[in-house]
PDB file of N, CA and C in Angstrom:
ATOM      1  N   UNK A   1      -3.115  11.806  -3.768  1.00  0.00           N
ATOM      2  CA  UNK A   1      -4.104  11.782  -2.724  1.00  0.00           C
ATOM      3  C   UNK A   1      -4.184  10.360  -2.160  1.00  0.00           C
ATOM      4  N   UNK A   2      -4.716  10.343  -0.777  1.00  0.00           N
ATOM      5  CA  UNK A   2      -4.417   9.172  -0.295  1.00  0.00           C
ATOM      6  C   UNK A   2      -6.065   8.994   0.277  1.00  0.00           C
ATOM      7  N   UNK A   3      -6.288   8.032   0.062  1.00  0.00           N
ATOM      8  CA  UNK A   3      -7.681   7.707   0.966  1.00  0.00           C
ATOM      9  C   UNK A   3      -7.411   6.455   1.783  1.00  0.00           C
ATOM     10  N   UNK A   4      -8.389   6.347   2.947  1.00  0.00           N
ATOM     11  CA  UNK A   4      -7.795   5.474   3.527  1.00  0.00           C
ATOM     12  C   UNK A   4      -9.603   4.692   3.788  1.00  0.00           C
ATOM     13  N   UNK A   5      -9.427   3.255   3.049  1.00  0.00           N
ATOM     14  CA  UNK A   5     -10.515   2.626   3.176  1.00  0.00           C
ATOM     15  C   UNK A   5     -11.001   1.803   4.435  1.00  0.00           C
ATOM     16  N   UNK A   6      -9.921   1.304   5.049  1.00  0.00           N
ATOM     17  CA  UNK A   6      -9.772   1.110   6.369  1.00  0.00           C
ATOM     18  C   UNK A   6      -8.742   0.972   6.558  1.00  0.00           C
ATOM     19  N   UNK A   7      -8.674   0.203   7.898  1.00  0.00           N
ATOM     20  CA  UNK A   7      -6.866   0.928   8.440  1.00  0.00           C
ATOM     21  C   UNK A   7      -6.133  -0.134   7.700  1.00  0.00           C
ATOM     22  N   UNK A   8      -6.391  -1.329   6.935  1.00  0.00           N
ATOM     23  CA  UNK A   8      -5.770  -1.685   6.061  1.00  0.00           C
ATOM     24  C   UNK A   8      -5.339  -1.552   4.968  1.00  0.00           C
ATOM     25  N   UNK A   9      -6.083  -0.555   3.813  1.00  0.00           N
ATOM     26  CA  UNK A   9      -6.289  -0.620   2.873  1.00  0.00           C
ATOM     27  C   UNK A   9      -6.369   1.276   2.419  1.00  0.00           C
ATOM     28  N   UNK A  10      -5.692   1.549   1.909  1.00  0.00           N
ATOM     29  CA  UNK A  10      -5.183   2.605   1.447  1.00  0.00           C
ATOM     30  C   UNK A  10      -5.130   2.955   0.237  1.00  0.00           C
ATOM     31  N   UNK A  11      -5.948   3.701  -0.867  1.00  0.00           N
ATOM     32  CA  UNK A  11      -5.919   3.864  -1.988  1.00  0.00           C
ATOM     33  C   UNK A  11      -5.144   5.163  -2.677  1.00  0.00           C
ATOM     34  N   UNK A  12      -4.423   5.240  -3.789  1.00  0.00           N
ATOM     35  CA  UNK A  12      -3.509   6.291  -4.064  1.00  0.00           C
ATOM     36  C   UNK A  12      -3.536   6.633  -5.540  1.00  0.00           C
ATOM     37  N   UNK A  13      -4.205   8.200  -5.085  1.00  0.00           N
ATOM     38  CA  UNK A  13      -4.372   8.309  -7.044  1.00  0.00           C
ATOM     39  C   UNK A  13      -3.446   9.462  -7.112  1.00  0.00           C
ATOM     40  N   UNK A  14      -2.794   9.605  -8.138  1.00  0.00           N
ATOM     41  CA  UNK A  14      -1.930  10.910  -8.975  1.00  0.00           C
ATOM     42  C   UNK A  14      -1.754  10.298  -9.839  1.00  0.00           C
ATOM     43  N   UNK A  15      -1.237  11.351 -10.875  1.00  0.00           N
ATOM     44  CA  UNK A  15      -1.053  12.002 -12.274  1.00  0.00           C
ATOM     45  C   UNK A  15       0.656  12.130 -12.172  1.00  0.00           C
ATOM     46  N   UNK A  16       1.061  12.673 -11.434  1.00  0.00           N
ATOM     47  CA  UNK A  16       2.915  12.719 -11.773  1.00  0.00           C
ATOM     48  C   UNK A  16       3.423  11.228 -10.751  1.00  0.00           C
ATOM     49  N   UNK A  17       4.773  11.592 -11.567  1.00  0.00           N
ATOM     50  CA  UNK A  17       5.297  10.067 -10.812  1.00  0.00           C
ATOM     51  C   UNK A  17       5.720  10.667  -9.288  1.00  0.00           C
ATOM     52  N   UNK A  18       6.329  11.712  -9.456  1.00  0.00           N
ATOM     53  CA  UNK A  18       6.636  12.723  -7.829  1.00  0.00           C
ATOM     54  C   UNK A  18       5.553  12.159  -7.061  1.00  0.00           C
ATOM     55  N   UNK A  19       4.050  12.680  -7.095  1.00  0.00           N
ATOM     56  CA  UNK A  19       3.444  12.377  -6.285  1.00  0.00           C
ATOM     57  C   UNK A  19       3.241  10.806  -5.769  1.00  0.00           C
ATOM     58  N   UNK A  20       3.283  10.299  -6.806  1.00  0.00           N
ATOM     59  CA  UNK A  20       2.805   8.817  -7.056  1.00  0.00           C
ATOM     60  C   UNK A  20       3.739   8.177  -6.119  1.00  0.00           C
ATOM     61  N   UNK A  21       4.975   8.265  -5.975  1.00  0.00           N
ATOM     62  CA  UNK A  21       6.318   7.724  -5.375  1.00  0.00           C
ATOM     63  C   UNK A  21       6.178   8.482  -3.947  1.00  0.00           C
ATOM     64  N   UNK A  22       5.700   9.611  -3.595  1.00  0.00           N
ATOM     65  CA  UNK A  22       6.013  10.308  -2.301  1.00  0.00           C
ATOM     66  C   UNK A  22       4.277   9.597  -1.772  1.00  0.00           C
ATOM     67  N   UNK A  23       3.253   9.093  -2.310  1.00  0.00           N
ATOM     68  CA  UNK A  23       2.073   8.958  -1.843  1.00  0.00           C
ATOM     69  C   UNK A  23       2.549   7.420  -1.323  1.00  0.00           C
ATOM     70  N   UNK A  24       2.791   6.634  -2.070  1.00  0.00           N
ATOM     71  CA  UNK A  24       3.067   5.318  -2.341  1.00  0.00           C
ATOM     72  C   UNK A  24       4.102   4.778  -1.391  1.00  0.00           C
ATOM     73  N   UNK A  25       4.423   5.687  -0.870  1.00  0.00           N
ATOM     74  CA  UNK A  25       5.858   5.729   0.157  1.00  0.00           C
ATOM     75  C   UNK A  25       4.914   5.679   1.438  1.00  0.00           C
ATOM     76  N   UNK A  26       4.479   7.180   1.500  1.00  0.00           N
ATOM     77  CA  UNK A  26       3.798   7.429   2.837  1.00  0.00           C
ATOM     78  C   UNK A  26       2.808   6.206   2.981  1.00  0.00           C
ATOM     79  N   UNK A  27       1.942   5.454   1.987  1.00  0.00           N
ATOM     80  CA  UNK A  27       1.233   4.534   2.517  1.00  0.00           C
ATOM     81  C   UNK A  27       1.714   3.488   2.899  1.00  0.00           C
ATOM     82  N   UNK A  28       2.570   2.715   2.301  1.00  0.00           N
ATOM     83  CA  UNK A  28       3.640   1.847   2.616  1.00  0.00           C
ATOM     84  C   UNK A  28       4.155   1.904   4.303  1.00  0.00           C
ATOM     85  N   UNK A  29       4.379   3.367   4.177  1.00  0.00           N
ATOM     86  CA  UNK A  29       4.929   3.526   5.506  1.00  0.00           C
ATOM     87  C   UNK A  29       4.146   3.443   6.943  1.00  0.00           C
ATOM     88  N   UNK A  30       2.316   3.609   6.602  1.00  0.00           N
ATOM     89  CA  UNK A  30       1.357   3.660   7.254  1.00  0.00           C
ATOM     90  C   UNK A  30       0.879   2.054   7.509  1.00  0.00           C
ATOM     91  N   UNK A  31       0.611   1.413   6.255  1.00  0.00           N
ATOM     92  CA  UNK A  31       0.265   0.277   6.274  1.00  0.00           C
ATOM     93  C   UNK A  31       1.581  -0.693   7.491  1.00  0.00           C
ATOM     94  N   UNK A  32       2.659  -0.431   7.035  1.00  0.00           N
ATOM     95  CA  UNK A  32       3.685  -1.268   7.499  1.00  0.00           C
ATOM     96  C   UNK A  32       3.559  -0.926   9.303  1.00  0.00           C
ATOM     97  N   UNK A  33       3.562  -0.004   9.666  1.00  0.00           N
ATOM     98  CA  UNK A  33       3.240   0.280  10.971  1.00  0.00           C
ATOM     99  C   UNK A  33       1.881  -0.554  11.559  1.00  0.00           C
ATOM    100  N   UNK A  34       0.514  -0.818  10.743  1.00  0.00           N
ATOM    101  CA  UNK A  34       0.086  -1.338  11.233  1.00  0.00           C
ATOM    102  C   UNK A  34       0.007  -2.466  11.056  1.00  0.00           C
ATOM    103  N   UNK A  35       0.668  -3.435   9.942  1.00  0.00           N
ATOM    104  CA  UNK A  35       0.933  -4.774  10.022  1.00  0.00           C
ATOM    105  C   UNK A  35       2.637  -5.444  11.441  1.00  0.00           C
ATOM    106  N   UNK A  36       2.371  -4.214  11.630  1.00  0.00           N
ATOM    107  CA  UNK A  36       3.967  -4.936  12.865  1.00  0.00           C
ATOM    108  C   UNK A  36       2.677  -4.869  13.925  1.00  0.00           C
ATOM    109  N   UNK A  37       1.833  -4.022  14.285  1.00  0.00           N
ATOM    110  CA  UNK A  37       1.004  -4.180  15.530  1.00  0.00           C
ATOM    111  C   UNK A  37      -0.025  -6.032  14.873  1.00  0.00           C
ATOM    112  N   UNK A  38      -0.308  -6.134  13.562  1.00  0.00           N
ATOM    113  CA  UNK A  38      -0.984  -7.625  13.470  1.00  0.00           C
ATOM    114  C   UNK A  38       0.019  -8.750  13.653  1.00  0.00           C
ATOM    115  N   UNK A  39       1.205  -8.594  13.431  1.00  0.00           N
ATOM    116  CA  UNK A  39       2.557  -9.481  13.572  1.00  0.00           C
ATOM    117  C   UNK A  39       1.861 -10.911  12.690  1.00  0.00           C
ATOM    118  N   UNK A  40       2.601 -10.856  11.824  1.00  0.00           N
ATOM    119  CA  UNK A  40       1.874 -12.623  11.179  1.00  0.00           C
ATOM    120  C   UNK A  40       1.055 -11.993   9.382  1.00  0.00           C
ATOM    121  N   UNK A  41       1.452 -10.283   9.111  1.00  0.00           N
ATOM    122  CA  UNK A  41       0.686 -10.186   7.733  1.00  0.00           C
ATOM    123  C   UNK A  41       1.811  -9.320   7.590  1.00  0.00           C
ATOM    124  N   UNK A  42       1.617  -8.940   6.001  1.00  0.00           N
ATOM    125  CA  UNK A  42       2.788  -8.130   5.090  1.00  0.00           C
ATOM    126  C   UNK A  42       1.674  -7.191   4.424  1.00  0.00           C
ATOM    127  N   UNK A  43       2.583  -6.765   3.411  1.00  0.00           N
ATOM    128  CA  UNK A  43       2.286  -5.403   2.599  1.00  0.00           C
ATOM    129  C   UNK A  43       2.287  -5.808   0.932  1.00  0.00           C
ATOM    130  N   UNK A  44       0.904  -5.457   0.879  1.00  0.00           N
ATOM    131  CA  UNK A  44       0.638  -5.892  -0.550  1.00  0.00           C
ATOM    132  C   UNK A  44       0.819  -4.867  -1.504  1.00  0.00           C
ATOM    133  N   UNK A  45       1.088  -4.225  -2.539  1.00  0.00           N
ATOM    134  CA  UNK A  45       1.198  -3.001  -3.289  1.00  0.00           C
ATOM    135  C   UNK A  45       0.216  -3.392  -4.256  1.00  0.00           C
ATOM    136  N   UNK A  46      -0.551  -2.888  -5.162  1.00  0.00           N
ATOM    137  CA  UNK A  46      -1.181  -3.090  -6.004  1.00  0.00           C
ATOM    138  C   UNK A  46      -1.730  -2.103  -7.104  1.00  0.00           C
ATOM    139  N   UNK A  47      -0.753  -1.951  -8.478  1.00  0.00           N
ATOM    140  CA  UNK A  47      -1.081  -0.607  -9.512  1.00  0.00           C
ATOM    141  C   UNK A  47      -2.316  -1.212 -10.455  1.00  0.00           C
ATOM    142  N   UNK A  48      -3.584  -0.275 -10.496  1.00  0.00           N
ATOM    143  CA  UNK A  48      -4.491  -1.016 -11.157  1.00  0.00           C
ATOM    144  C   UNK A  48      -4.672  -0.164 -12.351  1.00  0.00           C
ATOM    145  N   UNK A  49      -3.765   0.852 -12.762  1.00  0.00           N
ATOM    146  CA  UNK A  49      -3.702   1.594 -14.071  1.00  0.00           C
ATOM    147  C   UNK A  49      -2.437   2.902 -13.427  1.00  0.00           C
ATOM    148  N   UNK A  50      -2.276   3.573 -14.641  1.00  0.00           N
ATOM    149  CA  UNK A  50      -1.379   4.362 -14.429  1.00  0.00           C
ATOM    150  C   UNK A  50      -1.414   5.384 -13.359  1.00  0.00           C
ATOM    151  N   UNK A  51      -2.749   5.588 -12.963  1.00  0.00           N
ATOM    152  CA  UNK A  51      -2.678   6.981 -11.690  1.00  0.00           C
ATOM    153  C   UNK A  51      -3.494   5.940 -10.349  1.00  0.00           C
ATOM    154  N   UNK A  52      -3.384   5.113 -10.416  1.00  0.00           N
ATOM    155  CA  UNK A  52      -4.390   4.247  -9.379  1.00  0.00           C
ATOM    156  C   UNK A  52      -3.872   2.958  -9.079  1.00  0.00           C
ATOM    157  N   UNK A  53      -3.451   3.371  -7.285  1.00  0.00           N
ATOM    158  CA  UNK A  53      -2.949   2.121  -6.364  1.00  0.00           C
ATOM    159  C   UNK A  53      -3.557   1.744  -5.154  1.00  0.00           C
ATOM    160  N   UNK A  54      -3.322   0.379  -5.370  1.00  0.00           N
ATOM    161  CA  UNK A  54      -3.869   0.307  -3.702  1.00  0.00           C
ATOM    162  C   UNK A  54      -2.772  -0.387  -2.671  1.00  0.00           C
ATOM    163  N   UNK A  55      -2.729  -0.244  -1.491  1.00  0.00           N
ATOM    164  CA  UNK A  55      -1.290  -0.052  -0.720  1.00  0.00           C
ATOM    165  C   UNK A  55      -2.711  -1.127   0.326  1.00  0.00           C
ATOM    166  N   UNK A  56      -2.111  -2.279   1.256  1.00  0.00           N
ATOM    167  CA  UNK A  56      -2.961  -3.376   1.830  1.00  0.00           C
ATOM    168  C   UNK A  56      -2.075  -4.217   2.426  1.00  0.00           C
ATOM    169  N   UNK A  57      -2.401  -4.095   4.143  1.00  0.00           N
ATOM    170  CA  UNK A  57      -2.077  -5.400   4.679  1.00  0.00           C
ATOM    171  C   UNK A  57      -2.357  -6.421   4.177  1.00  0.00           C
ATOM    172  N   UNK A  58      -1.557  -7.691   4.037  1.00  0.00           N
ATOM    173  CA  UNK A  58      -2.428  -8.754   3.505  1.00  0.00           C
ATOM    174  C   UNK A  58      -1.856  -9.825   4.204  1.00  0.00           C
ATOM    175  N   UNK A  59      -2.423 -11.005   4.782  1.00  0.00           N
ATOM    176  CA  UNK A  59      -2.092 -12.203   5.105  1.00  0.00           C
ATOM    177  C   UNK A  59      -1.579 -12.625   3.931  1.00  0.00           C
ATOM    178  N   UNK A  60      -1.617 -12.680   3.004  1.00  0.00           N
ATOM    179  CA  UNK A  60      -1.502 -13.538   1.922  1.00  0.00           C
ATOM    180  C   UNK A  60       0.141 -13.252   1.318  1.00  0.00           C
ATOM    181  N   UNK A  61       0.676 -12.148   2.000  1.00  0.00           N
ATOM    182  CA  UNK A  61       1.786 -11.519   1.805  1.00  0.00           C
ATOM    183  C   UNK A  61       2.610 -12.184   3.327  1.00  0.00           C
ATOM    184  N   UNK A  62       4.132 -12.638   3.446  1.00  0.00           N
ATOM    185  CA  UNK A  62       4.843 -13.347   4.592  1.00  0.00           C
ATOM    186  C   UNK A  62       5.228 -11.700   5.541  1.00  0.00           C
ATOM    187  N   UNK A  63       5.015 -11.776   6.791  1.00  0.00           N
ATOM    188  CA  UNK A  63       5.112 -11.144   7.492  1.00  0.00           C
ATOM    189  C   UNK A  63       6.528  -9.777   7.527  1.00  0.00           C
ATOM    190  N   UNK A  64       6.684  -9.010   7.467  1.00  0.00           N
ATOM    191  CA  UNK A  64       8.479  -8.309   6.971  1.00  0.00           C
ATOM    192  C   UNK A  64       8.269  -8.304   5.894  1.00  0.00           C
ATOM    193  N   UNK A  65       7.584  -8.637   4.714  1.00  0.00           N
ATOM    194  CA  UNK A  65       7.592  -8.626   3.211  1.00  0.00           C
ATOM    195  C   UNK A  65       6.663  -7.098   2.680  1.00  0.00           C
ATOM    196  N   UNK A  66       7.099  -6.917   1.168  1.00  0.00           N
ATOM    197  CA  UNK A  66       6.566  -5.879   0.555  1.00  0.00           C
ATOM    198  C   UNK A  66       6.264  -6.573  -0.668  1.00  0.00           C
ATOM    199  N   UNK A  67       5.020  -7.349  -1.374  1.00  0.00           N
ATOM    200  CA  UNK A  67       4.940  -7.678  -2.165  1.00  0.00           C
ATOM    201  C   UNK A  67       4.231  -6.280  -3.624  1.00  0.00           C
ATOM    202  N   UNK A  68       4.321  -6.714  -4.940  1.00  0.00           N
ATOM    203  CA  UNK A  68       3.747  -5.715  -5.583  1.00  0.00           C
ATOM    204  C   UNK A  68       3.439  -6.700  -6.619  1.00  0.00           C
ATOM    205  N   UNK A  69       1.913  -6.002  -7.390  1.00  0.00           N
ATOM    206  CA  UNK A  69       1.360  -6.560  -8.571  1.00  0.00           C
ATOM    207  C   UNK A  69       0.274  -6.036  -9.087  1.00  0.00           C
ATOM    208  N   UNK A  70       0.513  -6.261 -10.200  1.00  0.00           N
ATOM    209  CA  UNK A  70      -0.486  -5.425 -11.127  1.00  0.00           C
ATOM    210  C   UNK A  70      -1.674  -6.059 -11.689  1.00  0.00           C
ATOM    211  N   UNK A  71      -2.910  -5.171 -11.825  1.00  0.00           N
ATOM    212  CA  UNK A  71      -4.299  -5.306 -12.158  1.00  0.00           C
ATOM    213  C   UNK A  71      -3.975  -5.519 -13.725  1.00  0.00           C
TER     214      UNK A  71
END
């Protein structure tokens, strides 16, 4: 399941890795669309336990980049 906290910030919970990888994709793929309209931020990934991610534009990430890290 995907929630979307704002148009940055995208949270992703499942239980199988199938979902987890096809959710984690699609947000990736959402987020990244709207960091090319901010031009100047990237894509933060973030697993904060085994069924729970959060997918985030981030300045703090170099622009074209996909960074990932764990809670």
């Amino acid at each position: 399941m995907i929630k979307h906290h704002s148009d940055v910030v995208l949270e992703i919970t499942a239980n199988d890795p199938d979902t987890i990888e096809t959710d984690l994709n699609t947000a990736v793929d959402i987020a990244r669309r709207h960091a090319m309209k901010e031009c100047g931020h990237g894509i933060l990934v973030t697993q904060h336990n085994f069924t729970t991610y959060t997918v985030a534009v981030s300045r703090d990430v170099p622009y074209g980049q996909t960074r990932e890290h764990r809670d």
